[in-house]
Protein backbone atom coordinates (compact mmCIF):
# COMPACT_ATOMS: atom_id res chain seq x y z
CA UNK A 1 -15.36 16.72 -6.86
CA UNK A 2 -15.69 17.53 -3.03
CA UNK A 3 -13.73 15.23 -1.74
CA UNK A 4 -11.08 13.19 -3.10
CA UNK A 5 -9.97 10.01 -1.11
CA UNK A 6 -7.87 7.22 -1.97
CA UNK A 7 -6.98 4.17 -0.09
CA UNK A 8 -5.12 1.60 -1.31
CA UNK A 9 -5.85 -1.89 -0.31
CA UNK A 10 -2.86 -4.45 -0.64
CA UNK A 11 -3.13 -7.67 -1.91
CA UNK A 12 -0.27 -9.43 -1.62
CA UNK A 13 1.42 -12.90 -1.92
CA UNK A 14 4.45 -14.43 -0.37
CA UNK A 15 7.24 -17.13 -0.16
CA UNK A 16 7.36 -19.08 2.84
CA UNK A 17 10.59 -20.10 3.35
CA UNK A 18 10.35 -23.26 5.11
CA UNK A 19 11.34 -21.51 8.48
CA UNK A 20 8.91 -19.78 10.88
CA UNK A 21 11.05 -16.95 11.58
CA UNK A 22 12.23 -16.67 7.69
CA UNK A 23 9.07 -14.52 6.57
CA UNK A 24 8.30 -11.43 4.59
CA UNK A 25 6.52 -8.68 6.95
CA UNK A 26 5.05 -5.65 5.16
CA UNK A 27 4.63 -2.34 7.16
CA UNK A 28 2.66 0.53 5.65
CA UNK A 29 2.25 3.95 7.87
CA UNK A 30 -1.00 4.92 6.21
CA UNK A 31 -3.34 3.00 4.48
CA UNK A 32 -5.42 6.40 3.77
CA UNK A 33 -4.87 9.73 2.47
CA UNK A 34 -7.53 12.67 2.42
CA UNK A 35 -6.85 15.07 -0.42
CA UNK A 36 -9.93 17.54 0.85
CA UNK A 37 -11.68 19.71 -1.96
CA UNK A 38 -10.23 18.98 -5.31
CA UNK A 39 -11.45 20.94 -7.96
CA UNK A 40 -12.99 18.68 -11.16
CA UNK A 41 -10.07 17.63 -13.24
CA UNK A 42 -6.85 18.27 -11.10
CA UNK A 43 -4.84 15.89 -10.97
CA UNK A 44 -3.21 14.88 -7.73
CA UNK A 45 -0.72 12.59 -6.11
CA UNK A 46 0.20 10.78 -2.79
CA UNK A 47 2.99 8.57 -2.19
CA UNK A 48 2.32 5.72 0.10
CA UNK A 49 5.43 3.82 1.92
CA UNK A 50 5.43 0.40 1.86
CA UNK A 51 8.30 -0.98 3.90
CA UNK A 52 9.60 -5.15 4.13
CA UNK A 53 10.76 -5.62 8.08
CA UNK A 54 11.00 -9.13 7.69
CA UNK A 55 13.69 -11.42 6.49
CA UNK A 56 12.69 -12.96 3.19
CA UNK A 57 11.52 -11.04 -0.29
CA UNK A 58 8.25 -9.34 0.44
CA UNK A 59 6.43 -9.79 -3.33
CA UNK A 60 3.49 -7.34 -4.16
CA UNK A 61 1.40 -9.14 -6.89
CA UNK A 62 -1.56 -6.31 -7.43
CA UNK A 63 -2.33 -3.24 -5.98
CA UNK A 64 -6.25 -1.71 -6.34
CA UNK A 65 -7.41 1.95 -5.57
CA UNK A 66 -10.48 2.76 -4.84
């Protein structure tokens, strides 16, 4: 494997509160992460921050890799 790259595309649903300033607000500082060269069968790791600046629950329902 040359080149191993993950990125990590968030789908997520929330719970509007009733108010327009009441709202979830995700923040993520990197959506990608380049491993480089990877030899065939390492395994390897990357953690990814995902941050709620809003003011309700922020509720992550399913997370893909690709």
């Amino acid at each position: 494997m040359k080149k191993a790259m993950i990125g990590f595309v968030v789908l997520l649903t929330v719970v509007f509160a009733g108010s327009a300033w009441a709202q979830p607000k995700i923040e993520v500082r990197e959506i990608k992460y380049d491993f480089g060269k990877v030899a065939q069968g390492t395994q390897v790791s990357h953690v990814f921050e995902v941050r709620n600046a809003g003011t309700e629950p922020l509720i992550i329902e399913r997370v893909q890799s690709s």
